[in-house]
Protein backbone atom coordinates (compact mmCIF):
# COMPACT_ATOMS: atom_id res chain seq x y z
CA UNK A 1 0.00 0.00 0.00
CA UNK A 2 1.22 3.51 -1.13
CA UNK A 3 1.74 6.64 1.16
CA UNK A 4 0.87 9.94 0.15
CA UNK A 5 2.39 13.11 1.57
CA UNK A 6 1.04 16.24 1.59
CA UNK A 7 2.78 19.50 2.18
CA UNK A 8 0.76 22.45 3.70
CA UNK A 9 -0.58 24.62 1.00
CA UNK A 10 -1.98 27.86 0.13
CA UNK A 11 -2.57 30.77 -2.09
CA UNK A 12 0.13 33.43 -3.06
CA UNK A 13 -1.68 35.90 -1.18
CA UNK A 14 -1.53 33.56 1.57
CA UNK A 15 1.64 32.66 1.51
CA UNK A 16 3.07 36.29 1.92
CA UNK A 17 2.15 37.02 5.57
CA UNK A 18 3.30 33.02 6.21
CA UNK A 19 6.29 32.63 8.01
CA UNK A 20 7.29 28.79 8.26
CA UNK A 21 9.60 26.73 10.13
CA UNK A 22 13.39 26.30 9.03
CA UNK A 23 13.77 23.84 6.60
CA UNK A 24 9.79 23.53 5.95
CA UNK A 25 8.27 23.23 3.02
CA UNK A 26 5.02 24.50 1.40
CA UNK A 27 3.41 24.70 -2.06
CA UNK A 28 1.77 27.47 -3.56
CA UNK A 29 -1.10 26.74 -5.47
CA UNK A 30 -1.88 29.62 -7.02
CA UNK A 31 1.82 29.65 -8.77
CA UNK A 32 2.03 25.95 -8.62
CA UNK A 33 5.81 25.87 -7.22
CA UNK A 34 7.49 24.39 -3.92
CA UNK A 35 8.12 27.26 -1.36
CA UNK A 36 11.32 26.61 1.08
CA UNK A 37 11.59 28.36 4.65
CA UNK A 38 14.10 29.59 6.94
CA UNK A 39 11.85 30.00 9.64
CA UNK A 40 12.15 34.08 9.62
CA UNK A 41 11.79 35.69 5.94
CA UNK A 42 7.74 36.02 5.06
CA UNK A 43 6.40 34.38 1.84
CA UNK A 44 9.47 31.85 2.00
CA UNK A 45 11.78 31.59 -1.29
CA UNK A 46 9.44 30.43 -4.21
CA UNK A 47 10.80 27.64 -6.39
CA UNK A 48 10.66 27.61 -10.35
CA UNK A 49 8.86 25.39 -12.72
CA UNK A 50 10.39 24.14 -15.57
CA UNK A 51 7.94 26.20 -18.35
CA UNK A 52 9.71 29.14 -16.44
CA UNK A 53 12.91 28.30 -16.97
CA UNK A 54 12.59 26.82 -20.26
CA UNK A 55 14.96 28.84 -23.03
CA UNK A 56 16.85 30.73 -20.54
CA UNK A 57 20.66 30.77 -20.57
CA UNK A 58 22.56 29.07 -17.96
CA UNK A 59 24.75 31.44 -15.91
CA UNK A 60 28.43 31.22 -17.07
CA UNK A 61 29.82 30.20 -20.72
CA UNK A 62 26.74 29.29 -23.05
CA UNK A 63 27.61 28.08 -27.15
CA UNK A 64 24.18 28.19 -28.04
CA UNK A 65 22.78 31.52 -27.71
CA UNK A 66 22.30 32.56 -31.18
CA UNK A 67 20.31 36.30 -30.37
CA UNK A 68 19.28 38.72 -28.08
CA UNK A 69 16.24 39.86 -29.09
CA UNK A 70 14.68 40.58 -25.55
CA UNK A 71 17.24 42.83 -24.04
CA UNK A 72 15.98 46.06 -22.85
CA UNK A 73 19.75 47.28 -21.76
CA UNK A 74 22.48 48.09 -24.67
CA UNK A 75 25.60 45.49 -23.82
CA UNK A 76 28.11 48.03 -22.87
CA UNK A 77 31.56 47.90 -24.82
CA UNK A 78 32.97 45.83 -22.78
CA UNK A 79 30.02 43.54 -23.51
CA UNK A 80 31.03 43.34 -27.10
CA UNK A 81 27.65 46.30 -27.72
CA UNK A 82 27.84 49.75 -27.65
CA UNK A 83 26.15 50.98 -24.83
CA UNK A 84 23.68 52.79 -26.98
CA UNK A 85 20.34 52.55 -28.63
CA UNK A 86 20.28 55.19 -31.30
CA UNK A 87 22.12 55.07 -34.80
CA UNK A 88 24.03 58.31 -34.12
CA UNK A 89 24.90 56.76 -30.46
CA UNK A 90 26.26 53.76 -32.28
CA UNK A 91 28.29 55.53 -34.38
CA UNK A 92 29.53 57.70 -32.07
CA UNK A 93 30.39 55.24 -30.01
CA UNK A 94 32.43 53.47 -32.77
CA UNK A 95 33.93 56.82 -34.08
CA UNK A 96 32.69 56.98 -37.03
CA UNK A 97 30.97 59.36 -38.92
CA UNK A 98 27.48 60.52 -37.72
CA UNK A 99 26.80 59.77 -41.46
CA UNK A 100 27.41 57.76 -44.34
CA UNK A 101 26.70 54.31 -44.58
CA UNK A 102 27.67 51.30 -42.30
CA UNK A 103 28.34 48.02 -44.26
CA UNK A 104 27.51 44.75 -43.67
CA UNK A 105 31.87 44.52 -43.28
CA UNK A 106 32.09 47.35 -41.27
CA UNK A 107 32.59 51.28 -41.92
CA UNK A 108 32.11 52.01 -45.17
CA UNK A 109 33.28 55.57 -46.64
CA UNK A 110 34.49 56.96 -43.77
CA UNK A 111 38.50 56.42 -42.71
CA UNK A 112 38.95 54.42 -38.95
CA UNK A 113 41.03 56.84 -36.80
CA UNK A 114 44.92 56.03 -36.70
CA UNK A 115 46.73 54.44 -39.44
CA UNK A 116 45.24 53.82 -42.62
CA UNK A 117 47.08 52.08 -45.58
CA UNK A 118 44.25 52.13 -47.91
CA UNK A 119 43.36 55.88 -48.66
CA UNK A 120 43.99 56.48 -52.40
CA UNK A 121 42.59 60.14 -52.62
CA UNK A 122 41.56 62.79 -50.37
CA UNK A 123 38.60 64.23 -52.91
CA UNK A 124 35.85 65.11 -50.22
CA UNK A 125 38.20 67.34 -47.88
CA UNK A 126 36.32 70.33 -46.52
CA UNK A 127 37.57 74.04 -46.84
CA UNK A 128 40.61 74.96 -45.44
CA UNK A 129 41.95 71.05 -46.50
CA UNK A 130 44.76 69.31 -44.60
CA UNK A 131 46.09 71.21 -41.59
CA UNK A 132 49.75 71.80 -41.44
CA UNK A 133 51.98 69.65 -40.53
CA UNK A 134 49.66 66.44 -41.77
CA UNK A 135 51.41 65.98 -44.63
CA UNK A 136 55.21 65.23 -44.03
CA UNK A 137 57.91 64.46 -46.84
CA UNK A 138 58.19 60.68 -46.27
CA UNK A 139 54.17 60.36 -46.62
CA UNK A 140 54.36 62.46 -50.01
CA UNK A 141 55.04 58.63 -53.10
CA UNK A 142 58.65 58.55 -53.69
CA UNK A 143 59.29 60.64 -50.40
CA UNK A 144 60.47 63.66 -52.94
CA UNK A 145 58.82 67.09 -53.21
CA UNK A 146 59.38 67.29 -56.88
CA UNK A 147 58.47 70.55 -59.03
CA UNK A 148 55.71 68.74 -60.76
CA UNK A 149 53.87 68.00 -57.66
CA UNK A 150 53.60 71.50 -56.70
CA UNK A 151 50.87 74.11 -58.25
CA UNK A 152 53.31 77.19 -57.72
CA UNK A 153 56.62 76.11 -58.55
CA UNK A 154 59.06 77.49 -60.56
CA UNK A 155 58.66 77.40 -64.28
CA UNK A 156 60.75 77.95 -67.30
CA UNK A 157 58.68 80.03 -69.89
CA UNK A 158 59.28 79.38 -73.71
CA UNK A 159 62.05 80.97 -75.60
CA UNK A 160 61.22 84.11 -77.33
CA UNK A 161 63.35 85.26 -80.50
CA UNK A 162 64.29 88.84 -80.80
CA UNK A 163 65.01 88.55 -84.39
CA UNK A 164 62.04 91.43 -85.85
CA UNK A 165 60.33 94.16 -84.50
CA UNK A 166 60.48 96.95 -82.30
CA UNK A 167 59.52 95.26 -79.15
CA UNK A 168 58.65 91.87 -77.11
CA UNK A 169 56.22 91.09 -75.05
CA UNK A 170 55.62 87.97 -73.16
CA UNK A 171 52.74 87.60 -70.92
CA UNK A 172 50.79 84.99 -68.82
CA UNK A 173 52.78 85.69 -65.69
CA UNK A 174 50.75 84.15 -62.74
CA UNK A 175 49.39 86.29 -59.88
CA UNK A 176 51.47 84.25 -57.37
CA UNK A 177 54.70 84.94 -59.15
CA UNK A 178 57.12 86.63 -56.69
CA UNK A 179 60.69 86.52 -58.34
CA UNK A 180 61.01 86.98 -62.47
CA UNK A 181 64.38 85.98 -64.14
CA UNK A 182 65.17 87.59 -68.03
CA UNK A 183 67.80 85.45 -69.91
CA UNK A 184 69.40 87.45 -73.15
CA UNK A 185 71.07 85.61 -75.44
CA UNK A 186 73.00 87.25 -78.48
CA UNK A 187 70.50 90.00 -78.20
CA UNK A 188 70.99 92.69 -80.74
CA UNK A 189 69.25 95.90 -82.54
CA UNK A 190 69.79 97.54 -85.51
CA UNK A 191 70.84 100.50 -83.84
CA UNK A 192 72.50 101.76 -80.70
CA UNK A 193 69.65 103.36 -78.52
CA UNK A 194 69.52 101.68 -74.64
CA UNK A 195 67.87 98.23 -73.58
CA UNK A 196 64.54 98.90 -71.88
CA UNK A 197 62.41 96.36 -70.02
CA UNK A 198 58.89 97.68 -68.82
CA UNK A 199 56.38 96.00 -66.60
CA UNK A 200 52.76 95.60 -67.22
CA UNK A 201 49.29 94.27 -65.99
CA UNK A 202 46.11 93.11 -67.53
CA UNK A 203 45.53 97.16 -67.96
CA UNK A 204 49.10 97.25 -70.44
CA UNK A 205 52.03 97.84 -70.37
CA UNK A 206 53.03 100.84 -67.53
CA UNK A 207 55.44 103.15 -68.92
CA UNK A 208 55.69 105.74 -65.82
CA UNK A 209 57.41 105.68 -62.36
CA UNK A 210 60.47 104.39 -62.87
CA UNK A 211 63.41 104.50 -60.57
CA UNK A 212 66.26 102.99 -62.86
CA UNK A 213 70.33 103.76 -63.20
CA UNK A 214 72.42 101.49 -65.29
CA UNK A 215 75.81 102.79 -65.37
CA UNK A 216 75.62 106.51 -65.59
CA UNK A 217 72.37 106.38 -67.59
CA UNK A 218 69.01 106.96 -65.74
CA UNK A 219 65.17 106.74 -67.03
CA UNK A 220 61.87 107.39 -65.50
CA UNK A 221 59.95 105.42 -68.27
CA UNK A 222 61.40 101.54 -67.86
CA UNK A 223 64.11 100.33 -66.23
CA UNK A 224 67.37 100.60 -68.92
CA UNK A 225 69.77 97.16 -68.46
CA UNK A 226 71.76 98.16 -71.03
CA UNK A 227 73.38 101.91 -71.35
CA UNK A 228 73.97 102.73 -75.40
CA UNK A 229 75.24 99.80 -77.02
CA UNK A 230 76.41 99.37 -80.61
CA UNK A 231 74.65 98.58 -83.04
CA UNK A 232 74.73 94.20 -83.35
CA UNK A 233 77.00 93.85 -80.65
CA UNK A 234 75.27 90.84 -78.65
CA UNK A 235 74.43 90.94 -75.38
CA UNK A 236 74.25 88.00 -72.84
CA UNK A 237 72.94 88.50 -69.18
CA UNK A 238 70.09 88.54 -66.74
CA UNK A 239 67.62 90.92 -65.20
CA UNK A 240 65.66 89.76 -62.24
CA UNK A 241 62.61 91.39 -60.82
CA UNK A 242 61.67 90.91 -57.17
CA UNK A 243 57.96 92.10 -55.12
CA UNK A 244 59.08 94.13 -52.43
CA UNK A 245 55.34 94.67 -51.48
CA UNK A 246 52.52 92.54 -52.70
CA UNK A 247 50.06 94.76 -51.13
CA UNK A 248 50.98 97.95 -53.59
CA UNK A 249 52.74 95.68 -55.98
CA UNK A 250 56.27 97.09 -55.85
CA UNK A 251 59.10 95.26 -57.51
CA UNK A 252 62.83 95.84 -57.30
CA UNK A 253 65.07 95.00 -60.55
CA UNK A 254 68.64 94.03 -60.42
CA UNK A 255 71.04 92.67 -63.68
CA UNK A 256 74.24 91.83 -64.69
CA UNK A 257 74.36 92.23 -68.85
CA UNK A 258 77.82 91.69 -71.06
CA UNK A 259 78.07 92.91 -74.14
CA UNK A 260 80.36 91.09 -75.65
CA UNK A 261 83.90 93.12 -76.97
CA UNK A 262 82.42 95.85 -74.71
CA UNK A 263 81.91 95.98 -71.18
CA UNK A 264 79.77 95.06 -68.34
CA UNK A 265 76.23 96.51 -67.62
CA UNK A 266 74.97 96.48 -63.84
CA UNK A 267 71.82 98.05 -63.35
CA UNK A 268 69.23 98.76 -60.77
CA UNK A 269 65.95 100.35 -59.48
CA UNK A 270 61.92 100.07 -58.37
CA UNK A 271 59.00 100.19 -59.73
CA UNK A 272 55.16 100.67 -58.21
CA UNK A 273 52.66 98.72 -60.54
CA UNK A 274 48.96 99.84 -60.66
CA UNK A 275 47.67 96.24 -60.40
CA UNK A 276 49.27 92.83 -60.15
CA UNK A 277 52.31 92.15 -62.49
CA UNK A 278 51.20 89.61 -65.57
CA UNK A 279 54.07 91.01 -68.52
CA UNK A 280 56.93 92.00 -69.52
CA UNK A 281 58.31 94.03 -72.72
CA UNK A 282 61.89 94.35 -73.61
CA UNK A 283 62.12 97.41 -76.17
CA UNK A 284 64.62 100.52 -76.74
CA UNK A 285 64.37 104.14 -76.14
CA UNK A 286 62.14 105.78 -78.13
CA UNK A 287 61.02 102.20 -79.21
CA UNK A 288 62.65 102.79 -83.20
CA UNK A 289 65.19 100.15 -82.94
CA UNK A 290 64.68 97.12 -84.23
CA UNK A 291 65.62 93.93 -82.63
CA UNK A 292 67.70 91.67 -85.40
CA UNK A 293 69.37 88.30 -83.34
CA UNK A 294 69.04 86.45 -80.51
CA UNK A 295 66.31 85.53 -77.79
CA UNK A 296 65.06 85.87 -74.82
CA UNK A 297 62.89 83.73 -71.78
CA UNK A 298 61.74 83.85 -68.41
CA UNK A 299 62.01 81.81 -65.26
CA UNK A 300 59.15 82.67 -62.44
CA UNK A 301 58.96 81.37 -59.07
């Protein structure tokens, strides 16, 4: 013959103001679980059923959890989550960009903070571009700073020939040119009246306030780099204008001509321009001589 036992029972309600013996045991009827006493706490300590348990994850290590679609809390960082619950939380939280699109792979169009070997162009920098100092020599392919790669370097125009006419111009000097070198070769007139080179701007050529000496010889109306020479005697040299003031575009001119079987020409002097500085003409005085050998060129920087 069997024996049954039967614990005392009762209703949750019930079972809140009940305080049982140590070690005693009760069920609740209304939850349908075993309640366990320690003879002081109210209510007693509720067991579980196994429908309540049921898909839960054991505490500690589990290889089978395969989402978390029931957390109300963000896993933190250290978590493996984010801490956050908003898209531009996430990305924050990631660094990235508060926009622009995350792939499946990771960040995508947007550069990971630190070291990054797989930039190939910069195209979507904002104004004002790379601060200095971002950009060192050994980052730059080749580690060279090579003319080509700069925008304002300095360039060697095309010859000119000073074989005909009265005058030479040559013009496209860019606004950001601060140093202009004249090269004479075998430069000759027809007659013997001085070397004049004037300065112009998209306006013309400027053929007023002059401050020029060459040897004893001194004009208001260029500045004279060569002082009365004879008529086909060559001349070889260089004249070099310098801004003093980019503001109210003064430049300086210094040369060194030879003529050759004659002598040397230093000359000298300043010159205010009404605008900024985009030609050059190499003519005589009076402008009635014609040129009949050689050439000319210039070297900007």
């Amino acid at each position: 013959m069997s024996t049954e036992v039967r614990w005392r029972r009762g209703t949750t309600a019930q079972h809140a103001s009940f305080v049982g013996a140590l070690g005693e045991i009760t069920v609740d009827t209304d939850k349908k679980v075993i309640v366990t006493h320690d003879g002081v706490t109210a209510g007693g300590f509720p067991g579980s059923t196994g429908a309540s348990v049921e898909g839960k994850a054991n505490s500690g290590a589990n290889s089978d959890i395969t989402s978390l679609s029931g957390l109300t809390t963000p896993l933190s960082l250290l978590q493996g989550g984010t801490g956050q619950t908003t898209a531009v939380g996430i990305r924050t939280a990631i660094g990235a960009a508060v926009a622009g699109p995350l792939g499946a792979s990771g960040i995508t169009g947007a550069a990971a903070s630190g070291a990054n070997n797989d930039i190939t162009s910069l195209t979507a920098l904002t104004a004002g571009g790379l601060p200095n100092n971002s950009v060192l020599t050994a980052d730059i392919a080749d580690a060279n700073v090579t003319p080509a790669k700069l925008s304002e370097k300095i360039t060697l125009g095309t010859p000119t020939v000073t074989t005909s006419g009265t005058s030479v111009d040559i013009t496209g000097i860019p606004s950001w040119a601060r140093r202009v070198s004249i090269n004479f070769e075998t430069v000759s007139t027809t007659a013997n009246n001085n070397y004049l080179v004037q300065l112009g701007t998209a306006s013309g050529i400027e053929t007023t306030g002059y401050v020029s000496q060459c040897r004893a010889a001194a004009v208001t109306n260029a500045f004279i780099v060569v002082d009365a020479p004879a008529a086909g005697n060559f001349a070889h040299g260089r004249v070099v204008l310098e801004i003093l003031n980019s503001t109210t575009n003064v430049w300086t001119e210094s040369g060194v001509m030879m003529l050759a079987s004659t002598a040397i020409y230093p000359s000298a002097g300043s010159k205010a321009l009404a605008g900024v500085l985009d030609r050059i003409r190499l003519t005589t005085t009076g402008g009635v001589d014609t040129f009949d050998s050689g050439s000319i060129n210039i070297i900007y920087e």
